[in-house]
Protein backbone atom coordinates (compact mmCIF):
# COMPACT_ATOMS: atom_id res chain seq x y z
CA UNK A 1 1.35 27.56 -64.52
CA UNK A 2 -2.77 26.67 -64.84
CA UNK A 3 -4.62 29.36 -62.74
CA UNK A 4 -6.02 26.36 -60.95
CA UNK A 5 -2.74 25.12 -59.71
CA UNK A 6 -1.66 28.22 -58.39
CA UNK A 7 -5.13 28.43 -56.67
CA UNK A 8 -3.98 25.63 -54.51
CA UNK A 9 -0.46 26.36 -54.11
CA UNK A 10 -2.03 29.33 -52.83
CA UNK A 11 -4.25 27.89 -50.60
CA UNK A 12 -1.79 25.39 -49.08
CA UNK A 13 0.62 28.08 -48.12
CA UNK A 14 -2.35 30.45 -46.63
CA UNK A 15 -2.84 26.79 -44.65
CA UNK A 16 0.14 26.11 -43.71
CA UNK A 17 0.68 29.80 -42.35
CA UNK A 18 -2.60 29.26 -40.41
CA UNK A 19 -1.40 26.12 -39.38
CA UNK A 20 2.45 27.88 -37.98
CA UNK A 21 0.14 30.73 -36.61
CA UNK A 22 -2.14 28.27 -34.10
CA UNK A 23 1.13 26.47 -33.32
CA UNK A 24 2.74 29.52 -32.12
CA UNK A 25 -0.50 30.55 -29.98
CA UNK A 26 -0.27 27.20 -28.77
CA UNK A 27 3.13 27.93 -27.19
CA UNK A 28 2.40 31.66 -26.40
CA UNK A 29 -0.49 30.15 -23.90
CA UNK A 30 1.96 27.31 -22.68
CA UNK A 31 4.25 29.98 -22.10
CA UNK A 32 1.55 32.11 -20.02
CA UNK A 33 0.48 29.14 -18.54
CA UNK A 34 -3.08 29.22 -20.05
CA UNK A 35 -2.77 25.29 -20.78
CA UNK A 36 -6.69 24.54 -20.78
CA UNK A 37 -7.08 27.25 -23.65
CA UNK A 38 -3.64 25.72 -25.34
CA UNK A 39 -5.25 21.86 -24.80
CA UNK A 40 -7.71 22.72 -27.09
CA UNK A 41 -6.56 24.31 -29.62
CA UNK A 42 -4.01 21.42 -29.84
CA UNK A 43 -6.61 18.79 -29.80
CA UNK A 44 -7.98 20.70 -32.71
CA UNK A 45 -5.06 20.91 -34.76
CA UNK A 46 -3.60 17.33 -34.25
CA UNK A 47 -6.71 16.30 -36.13
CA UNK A 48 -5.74 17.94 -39.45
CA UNK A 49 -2.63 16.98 -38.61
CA UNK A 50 -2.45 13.62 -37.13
CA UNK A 51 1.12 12.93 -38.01
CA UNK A 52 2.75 16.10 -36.43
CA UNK A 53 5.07 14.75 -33.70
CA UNK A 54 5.54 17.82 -32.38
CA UNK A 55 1.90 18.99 -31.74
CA UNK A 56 1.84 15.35 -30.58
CA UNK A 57 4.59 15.76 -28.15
CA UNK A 58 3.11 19.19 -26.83
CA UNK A 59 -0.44 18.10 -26.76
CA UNK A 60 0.70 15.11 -24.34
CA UNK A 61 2.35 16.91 -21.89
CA UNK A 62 -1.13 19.44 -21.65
CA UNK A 63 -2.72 16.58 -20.75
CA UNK A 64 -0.57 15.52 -18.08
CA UNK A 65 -0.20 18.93 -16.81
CA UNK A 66 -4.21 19.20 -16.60
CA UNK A 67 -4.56 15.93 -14.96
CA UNK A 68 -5.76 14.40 -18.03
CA UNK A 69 -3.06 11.31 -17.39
CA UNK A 70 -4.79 8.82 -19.25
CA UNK A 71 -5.04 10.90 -22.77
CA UNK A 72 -1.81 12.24 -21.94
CA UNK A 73 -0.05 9.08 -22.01
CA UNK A 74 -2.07 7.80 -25.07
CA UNK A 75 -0.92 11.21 -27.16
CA UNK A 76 2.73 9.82 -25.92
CA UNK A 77 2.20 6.93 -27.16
CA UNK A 78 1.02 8.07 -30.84
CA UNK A 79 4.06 10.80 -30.78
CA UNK A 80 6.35 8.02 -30.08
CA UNK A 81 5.28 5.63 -33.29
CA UNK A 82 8.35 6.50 -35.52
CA UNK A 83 11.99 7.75 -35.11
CA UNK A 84 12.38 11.05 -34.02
CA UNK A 85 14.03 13.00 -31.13
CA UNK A 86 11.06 12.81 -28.60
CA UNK A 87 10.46 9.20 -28.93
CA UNK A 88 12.61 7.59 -26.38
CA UNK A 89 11.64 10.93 -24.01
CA UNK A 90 7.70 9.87 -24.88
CA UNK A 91 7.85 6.62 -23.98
CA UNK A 92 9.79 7.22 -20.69
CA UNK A 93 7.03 9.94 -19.84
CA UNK A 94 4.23 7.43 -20.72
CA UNK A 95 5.78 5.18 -18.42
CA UNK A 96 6.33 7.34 -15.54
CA UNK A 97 2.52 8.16 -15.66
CA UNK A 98 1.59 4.43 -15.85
CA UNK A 99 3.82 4.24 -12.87
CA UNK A 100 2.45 6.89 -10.93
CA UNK A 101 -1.08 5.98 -11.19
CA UNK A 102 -1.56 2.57 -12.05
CA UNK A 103 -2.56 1.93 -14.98
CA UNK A 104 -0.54 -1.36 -15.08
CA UNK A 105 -1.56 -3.03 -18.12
CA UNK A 106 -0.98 0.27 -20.14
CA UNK A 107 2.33 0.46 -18.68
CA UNK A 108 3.32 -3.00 -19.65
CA UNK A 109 2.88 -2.12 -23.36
CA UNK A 110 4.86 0.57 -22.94
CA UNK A 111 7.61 -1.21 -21.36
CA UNK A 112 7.44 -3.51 -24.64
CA UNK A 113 7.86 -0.55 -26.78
CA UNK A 114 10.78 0.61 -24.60
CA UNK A 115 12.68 -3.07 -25.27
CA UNK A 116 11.99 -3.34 -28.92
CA UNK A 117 14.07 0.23 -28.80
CA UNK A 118 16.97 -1.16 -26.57
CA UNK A 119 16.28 1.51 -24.04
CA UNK A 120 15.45 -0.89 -20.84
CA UNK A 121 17.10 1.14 -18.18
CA UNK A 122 17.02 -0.01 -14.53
CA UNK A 123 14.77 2.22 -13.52
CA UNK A 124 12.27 1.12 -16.10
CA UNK A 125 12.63 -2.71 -15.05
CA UNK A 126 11.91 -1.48 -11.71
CA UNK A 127 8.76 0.11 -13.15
CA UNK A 128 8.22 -2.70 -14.97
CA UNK A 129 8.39 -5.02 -11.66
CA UNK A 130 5.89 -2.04 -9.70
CA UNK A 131 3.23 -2.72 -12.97
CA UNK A 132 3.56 -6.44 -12.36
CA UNK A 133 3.24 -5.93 -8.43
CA UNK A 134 0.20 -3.71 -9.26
CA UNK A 135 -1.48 -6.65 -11.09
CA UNK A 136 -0.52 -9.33 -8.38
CA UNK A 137 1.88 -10.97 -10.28
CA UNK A 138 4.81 -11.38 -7.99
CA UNK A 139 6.56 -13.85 -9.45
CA UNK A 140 7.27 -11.56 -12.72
CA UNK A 141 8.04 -8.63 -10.86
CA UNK A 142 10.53 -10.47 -8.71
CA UNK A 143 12.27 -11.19 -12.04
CA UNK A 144 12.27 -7.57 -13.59
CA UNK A 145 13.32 -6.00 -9.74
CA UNK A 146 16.40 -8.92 -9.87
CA UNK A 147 17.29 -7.58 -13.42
CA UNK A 148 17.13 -4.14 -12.42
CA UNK A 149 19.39 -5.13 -9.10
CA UNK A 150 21.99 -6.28 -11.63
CA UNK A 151 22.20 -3.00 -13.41
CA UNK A 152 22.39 -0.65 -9.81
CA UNK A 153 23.77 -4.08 -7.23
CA UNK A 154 23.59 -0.74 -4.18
CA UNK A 155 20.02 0.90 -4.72
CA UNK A 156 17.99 -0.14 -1.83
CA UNK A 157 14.89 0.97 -3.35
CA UNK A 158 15.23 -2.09 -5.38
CA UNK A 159 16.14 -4.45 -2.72
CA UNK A 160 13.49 -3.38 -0.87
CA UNK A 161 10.58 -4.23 -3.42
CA UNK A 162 12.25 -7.45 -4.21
CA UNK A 163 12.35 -8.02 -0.63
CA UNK A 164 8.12 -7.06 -0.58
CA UNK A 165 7.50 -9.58 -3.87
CA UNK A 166 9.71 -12.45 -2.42
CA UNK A 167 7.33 -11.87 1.01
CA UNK A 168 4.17 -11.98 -1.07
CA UNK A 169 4.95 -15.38 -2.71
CA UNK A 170 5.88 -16.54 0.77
CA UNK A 171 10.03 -16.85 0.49
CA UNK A 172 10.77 -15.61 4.02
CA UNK A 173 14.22 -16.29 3.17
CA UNK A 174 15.05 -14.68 0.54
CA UNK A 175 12.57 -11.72 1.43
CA UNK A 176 14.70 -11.24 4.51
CA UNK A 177 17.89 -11.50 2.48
CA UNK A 178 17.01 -8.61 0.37
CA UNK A 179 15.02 -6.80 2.79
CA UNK A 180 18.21 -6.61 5.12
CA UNK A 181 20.47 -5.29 2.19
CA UNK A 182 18.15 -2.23 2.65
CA UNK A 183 18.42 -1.21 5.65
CA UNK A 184 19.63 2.26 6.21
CA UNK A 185 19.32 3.00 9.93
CA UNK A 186 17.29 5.80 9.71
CA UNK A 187 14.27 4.46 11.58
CA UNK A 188 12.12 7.23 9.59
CA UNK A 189 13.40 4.69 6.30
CA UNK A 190 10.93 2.45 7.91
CA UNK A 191 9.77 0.35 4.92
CA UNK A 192 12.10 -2.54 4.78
CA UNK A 193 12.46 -2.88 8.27
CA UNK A 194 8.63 -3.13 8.11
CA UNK A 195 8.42 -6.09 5.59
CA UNK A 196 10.91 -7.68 7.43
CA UNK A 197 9.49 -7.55 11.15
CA UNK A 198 5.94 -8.68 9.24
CA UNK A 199 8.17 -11.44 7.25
CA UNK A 200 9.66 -12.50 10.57
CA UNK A 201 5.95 -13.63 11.88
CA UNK A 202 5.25 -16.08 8.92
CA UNK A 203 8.96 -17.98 8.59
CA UNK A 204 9.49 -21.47 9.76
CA UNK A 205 13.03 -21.36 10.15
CA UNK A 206 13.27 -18.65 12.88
CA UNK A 207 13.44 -19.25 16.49
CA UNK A 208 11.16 -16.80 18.95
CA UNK A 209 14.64 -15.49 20.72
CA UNK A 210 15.31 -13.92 16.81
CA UNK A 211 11.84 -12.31 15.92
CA UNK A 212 11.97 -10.43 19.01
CA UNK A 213 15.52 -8.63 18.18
CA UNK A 214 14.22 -8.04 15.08
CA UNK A 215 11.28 -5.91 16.72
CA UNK A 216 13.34 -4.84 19.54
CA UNK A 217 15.95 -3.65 17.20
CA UNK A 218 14.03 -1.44 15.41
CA UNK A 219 12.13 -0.24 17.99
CA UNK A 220 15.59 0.77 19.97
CA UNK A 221 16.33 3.22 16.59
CA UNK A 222 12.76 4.72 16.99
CA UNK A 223 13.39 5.19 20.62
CA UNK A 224 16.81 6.73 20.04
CA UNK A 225 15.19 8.84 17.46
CA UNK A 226 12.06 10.10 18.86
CA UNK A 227 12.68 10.19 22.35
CA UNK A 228 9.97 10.18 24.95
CA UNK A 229 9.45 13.65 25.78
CA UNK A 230 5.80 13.59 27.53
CA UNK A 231 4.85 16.09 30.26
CA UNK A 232 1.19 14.48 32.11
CA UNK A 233 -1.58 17.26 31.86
CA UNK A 234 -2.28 18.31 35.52
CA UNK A 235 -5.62 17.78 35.00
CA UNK A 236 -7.88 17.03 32.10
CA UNK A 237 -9.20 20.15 29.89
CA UNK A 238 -12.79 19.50 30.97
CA UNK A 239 -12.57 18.01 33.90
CA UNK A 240 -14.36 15.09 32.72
CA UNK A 241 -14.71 12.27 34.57
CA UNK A 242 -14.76 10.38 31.19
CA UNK A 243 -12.27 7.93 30.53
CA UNK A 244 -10.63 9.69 27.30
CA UNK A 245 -9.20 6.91 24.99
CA UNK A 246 -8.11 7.27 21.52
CA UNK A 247 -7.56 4.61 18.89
CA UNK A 248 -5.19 5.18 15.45
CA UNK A 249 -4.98 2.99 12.70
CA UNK A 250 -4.59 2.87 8.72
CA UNK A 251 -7.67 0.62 8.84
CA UNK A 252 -10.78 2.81 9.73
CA UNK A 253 -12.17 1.29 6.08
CA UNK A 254 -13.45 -2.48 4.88
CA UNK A 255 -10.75 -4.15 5.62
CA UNK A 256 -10.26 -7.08 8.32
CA UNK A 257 -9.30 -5.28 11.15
CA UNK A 258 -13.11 -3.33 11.18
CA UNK A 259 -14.61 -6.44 11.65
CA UNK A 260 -13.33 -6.82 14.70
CA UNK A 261 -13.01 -2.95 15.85
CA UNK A 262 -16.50 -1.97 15.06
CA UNK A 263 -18.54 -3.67 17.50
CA UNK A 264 -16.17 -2.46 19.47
CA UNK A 265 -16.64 0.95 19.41
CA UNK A 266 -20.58 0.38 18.79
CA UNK A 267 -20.58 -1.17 22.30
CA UNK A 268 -18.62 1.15 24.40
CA UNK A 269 -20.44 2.71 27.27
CA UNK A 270 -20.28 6.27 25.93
CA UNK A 271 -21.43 7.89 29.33
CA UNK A 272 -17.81 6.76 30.63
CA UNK A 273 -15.78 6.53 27.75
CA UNK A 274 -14.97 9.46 25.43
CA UNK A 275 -14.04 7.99 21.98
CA UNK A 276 -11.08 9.69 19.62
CA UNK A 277 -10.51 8.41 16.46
CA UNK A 278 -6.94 8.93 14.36
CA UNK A 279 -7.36 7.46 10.74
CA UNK A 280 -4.37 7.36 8.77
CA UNK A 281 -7.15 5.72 5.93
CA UNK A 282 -6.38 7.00 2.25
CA UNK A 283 -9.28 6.63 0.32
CA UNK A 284 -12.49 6.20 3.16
CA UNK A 285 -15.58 4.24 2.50
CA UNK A 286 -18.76 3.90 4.02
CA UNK A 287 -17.46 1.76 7.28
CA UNK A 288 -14.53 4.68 7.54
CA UNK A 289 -18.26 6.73 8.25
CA UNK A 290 -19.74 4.23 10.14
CA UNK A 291 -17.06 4.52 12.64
CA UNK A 292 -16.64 8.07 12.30
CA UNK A 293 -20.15 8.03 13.47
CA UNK A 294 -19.25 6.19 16.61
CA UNK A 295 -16.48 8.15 17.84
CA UNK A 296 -16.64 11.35 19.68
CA UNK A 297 -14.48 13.06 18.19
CA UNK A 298 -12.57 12.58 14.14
CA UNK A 299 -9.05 13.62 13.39
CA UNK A 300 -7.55 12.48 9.90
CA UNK A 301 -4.10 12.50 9.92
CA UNK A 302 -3.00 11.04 6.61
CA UNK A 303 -0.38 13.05 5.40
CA UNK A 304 1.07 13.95 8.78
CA UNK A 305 4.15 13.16 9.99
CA UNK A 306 4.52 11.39 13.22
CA UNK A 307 5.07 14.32 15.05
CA UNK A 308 2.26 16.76 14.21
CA UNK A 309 -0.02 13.66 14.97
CA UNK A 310 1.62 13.17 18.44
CA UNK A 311 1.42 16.67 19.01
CA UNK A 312 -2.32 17.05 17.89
CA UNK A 313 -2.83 13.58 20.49
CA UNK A 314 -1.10 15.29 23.13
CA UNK A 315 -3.42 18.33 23.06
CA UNK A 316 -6.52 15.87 23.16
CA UNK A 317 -5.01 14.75 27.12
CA UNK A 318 -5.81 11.05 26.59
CA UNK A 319 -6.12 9.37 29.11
CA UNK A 320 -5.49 5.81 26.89
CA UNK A 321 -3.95 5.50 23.44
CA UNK A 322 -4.48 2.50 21.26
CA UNK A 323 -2.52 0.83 18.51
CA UNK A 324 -4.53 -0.90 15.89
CA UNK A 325 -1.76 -0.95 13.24
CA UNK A 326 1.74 -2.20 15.04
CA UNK A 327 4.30 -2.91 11.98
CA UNK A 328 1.42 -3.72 9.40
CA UNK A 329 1.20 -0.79 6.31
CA UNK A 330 2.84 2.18 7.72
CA UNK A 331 2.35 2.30 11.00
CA UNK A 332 2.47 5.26 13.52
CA UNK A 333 4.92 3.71 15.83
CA UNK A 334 6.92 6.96 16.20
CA UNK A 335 4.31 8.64 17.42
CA UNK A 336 4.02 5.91 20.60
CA UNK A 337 7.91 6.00 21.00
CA UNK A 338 7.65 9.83 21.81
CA UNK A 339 4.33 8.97 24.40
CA UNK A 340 1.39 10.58 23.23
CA UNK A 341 -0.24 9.56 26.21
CA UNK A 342 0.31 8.61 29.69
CA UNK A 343 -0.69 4.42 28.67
CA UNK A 344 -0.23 2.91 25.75
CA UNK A 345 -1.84 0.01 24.49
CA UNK A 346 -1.66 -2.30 21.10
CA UNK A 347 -4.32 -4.41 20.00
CA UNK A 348 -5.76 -6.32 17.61
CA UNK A 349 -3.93 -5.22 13.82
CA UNK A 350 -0.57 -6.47 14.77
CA UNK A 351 0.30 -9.89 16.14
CA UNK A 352 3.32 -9.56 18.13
CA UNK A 353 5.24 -6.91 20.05
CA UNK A 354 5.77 -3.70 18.82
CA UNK A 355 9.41 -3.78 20.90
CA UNK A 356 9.01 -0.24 22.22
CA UNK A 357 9.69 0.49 25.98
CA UNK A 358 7.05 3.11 25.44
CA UNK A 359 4.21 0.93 25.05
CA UNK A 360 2.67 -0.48 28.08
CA UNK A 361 0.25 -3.48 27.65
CA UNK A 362 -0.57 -6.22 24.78
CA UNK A 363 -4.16 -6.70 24.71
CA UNK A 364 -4.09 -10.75 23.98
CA UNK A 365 -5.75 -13.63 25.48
CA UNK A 366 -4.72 -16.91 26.86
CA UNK A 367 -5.04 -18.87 23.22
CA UNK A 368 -2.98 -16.65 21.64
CA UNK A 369 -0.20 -16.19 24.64
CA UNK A 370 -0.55 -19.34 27.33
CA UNK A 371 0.04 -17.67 30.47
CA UNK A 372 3.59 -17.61 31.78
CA UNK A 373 4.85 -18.98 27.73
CA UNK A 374 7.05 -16.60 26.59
CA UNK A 375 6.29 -12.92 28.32
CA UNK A 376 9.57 -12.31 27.94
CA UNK A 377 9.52 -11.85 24.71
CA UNK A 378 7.51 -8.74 24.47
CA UNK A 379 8.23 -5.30 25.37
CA UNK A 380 4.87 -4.93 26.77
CA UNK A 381 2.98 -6.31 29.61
CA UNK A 382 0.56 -8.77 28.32
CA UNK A 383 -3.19 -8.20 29.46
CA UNK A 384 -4.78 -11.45 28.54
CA UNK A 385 -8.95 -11.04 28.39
CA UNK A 386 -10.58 -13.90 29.44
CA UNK A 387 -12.99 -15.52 26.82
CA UNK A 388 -11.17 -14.50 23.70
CA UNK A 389 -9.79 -10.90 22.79
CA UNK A 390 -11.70 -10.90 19.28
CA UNK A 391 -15.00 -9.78 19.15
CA UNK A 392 -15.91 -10.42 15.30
CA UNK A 393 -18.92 -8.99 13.60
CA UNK A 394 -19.26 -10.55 9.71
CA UNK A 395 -20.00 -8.20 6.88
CA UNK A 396 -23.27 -7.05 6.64
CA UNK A 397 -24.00 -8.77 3.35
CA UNK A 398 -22.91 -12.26 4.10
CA UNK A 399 -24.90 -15.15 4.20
CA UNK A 400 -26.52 -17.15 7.61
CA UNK A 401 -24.63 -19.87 8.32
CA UNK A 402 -26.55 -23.11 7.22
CA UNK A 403 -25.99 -26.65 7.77
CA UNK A 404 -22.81 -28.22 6.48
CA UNK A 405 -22.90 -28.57 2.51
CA UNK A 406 -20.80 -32.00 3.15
CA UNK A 407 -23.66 -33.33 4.99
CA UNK A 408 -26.79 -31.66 3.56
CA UNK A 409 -25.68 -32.78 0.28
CA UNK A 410 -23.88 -35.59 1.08
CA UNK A 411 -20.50 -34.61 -0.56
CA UNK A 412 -16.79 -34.51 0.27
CA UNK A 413 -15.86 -32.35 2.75
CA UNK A 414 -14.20 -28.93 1.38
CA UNK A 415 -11.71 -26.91 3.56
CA UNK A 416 -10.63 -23.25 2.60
CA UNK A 417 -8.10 -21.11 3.32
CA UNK A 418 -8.61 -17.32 2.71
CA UNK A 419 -5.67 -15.99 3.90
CA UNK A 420 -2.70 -13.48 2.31
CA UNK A 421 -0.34 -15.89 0.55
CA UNK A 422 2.71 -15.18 2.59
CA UNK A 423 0.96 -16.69 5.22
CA UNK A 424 1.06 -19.97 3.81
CA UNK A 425 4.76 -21.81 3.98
CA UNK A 426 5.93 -25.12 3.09
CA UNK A 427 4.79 -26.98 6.21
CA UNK A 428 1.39 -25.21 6.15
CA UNK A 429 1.44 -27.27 2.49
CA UNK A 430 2.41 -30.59 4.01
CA UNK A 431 0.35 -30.64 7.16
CA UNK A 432 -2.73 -29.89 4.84
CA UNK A 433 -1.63 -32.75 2.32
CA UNK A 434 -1.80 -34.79 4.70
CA UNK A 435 -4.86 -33.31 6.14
CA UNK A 436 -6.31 -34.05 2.78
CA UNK A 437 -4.71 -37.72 2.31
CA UNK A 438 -6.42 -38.91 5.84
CA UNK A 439 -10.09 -37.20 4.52
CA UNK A 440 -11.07 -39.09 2.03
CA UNK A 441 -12.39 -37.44 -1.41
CA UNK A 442 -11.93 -34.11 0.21
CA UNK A 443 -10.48 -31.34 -1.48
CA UNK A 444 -8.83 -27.41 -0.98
CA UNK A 445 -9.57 -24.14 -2.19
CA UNK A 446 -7.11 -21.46 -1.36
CA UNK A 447 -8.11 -17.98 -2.26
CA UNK A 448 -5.42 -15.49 -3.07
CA UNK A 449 -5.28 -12.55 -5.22
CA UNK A 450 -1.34 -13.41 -5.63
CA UNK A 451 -3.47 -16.80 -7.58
CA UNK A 452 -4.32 -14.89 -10.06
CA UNK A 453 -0.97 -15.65 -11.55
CA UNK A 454 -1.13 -18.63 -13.64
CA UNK A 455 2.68 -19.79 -13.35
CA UNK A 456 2.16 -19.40 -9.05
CA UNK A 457 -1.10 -21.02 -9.39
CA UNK A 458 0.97 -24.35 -11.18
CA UNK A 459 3.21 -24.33 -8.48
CA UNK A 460 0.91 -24.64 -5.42
């Protein structure tokens, strides 16, 4: 053999040994669970060797174990290009990741690579539909969580989010269909009773009588559950003569409820109210510190379970508790059916009963409940303020009101609609056709982020 052949025979194998030595300091890290120092000496090494599924494979799940979840499911993907035994097992991991933190579109391809393998299980049509969902499109996730429904006809996890898409495209009927197929009975399962109750406000083909048993049905589990088990404080802590009233919602952030609550709690006579705030809000924002500012006194609860919160309310000796939420998001309803204080009021995020014998007075007006027009059909006694029980403040950034563009500019008139989508049913789409048939030249725009589906858009 030519000395210069055996030169680099020689100097592959002293490679290759180099090579099996860094892969086996890789694992001895892994193993110690030094998986920063083991990241990069992968990284490293999967660059002179960008075709090692293996390193691939191990590389990948560093990532995801250092929170890296975006690179991690990209060095799944590349491990996962050909045949071999971790390519199924990549995919599925890419997937879950997608799944678990959004990344829709990313996930989507992945589900592609998953059906040009055969390997569509149920559970990754139901990922597929929560992707879809993610991205608004309801109508295509209503397909994949029906095709996942066929595989497992009994897992309520997939009734219920077919039950949540057929709500956000506004199918009452079938939402309620599906969403009833899920229910449990454990009032703690609260998620598909939830979507129902909320369903239950927008359907046409319900009579008042039936809405109520649907609230007053849940809230009798609740009650059976979380029984009321408050002791009045003999006196408050401070002896204040304060009025001490706390408020809990999900909402304490920009969203449509602070428009109303804000000025609220701007306005309130601090020398004889004492404010509490509970915010159940996951990711706060600059109005979740605005009316942080305005409150007395802060407690976030997200993450707590009803209750620790109604325990933690209880030691505050309120004098007033108020419900901003009712049956919209989550909720803390089971903290109200136990009685964190001695009155209980909801207001303003929810509009209709809550159902619970626990909770004393509706704040409502005499638009929104005629006086002596169906009382009976909340748990609650209704308080009706006079002059409107809204007090709205517009975001800070929007524009004066001006004189009407049909008239300044002498154009058709143009009515809008800015509502969620499950809002709108078929007779709200009739009784505006007409609306528009009588107006002559005038014309709709209905924004929607479920309208950012092409095939829903074509349908309206």
């Amino acid at each position: 053999m030519p000395e210069f052949q055996l030169f680099y025979l020689l100097k592959y194998a002293m490679n290759q040994q180099k090579e099996i030595q860094l892969k086996q300091k890789i694992m001895a890290l892994a193993n110690e669970n030094r998986l920063d120092e083991a990241k990069v000496i992968a990284t490293k090494l999967v660059k002179k060797l960008p075709k090692d599924i293996e390193l691939r494979w191990a590389l990948a799940q560093f990532e995801a174990r250092t929170g890296e979840y975006e690179k991690s499911v990209q060095s799944f993907i590349k491990a996962a290009i050909k045949a071999s035994p971790f390519q199924g097992e990549a995919l599925k991991r890419a997937l879950d990741i997608c799944y678990g933190h959004d990344f829709n579109q990313l996930g989507l391809k992945i589900v592609g690579m998953l059906m040009k393998l055969g390997a569509l299980t149920a559970d990754n049509l139901f990922k597929q539909g929560c992707l879809y969902s993610g991205l608004f499109q309801y109508q295509a996730a209503k397909k994949c969580f029906q095709k996942a429904l066929k595989l497992e006809p009994s897992n309520i996890q997939y009734q219920t989010y077919l039950g949540e898409a057929c709500l956000y495209l506004g199918q009452c009927d079938e939402s309620a269909i599906a969403l009833q197929k899920a229910y449990s009975g454990d009032p703690d399962d609260k998620r598909p009773y939830f979507l129902d109750i909320t369903c239950s406000n927008y359907s046409d083909g319900l009579s008042n009588q039936h809405v109520f048993d649907l609230h007053s049905n849940y809230a009798k589990l609740l009650e059976a559950k979380y029984r009321s088990d408050f002791v009045p404080s003999p006196q408050k802590a401070d002896n204040s003569k304060k009025l001490r009233v706390g408020f809990i919602s999900s909402d304490f952030y920009s969203h449509s409820v602070s428009y109303f609550f804000t000025p609220i709690i701007k306005h309130l006579d601090k020398n004889k109210i004492e404010v509490f705030c509970y915010s159940d809000v996951a990711n706060p924002d600059e109005v979740t510190a605005l009316t942080k500012q305005y409150s007395d006194h802060w407690q976030d609860c997200s993450g707590l379970a009803d209750e620790r919160v109604c325990d933690i309310i209880r030691g505050d000796n309120l004098d007033i508790l108020v419900d901003l939420v009712g049956y919209m998001g989550e909720g803390r309803l089971g903290v109200f059916a136990r009685r964190a204080a001695p009155v209980q009021v909801t207001y303003l995020g929810y509009p209709n009963t809550t159902g619970l014998s626990q909770m004393d007075f509706r704040l409502t007006d005499e638009w929104s409940d005629p006086l002596g027009a169906g009382d009976d059909l909340y748990s609650e006694s209704l308080c009706r303020i006079s002059g409107g029980f809204l007090c709205y403040q517009p975001y800070g950034k929007a524009p004066l009101v001006t004189e009407l563009p049909a008239i300044k500019l002498n154009r058709p008139v143009t009515f809008c609609s800015l509502n969620v989508f499950q809002k709108l049913t078929d007779v709200n789409f009739r009784m505006w056709s007409e609306i528009l048939n009588r107006v002559q030249g005038s014309r709709l725009i209905i924004k929607s982020k479920q309208l950012a589906e092409k095939s829903l858009q074509a349908e309206v």
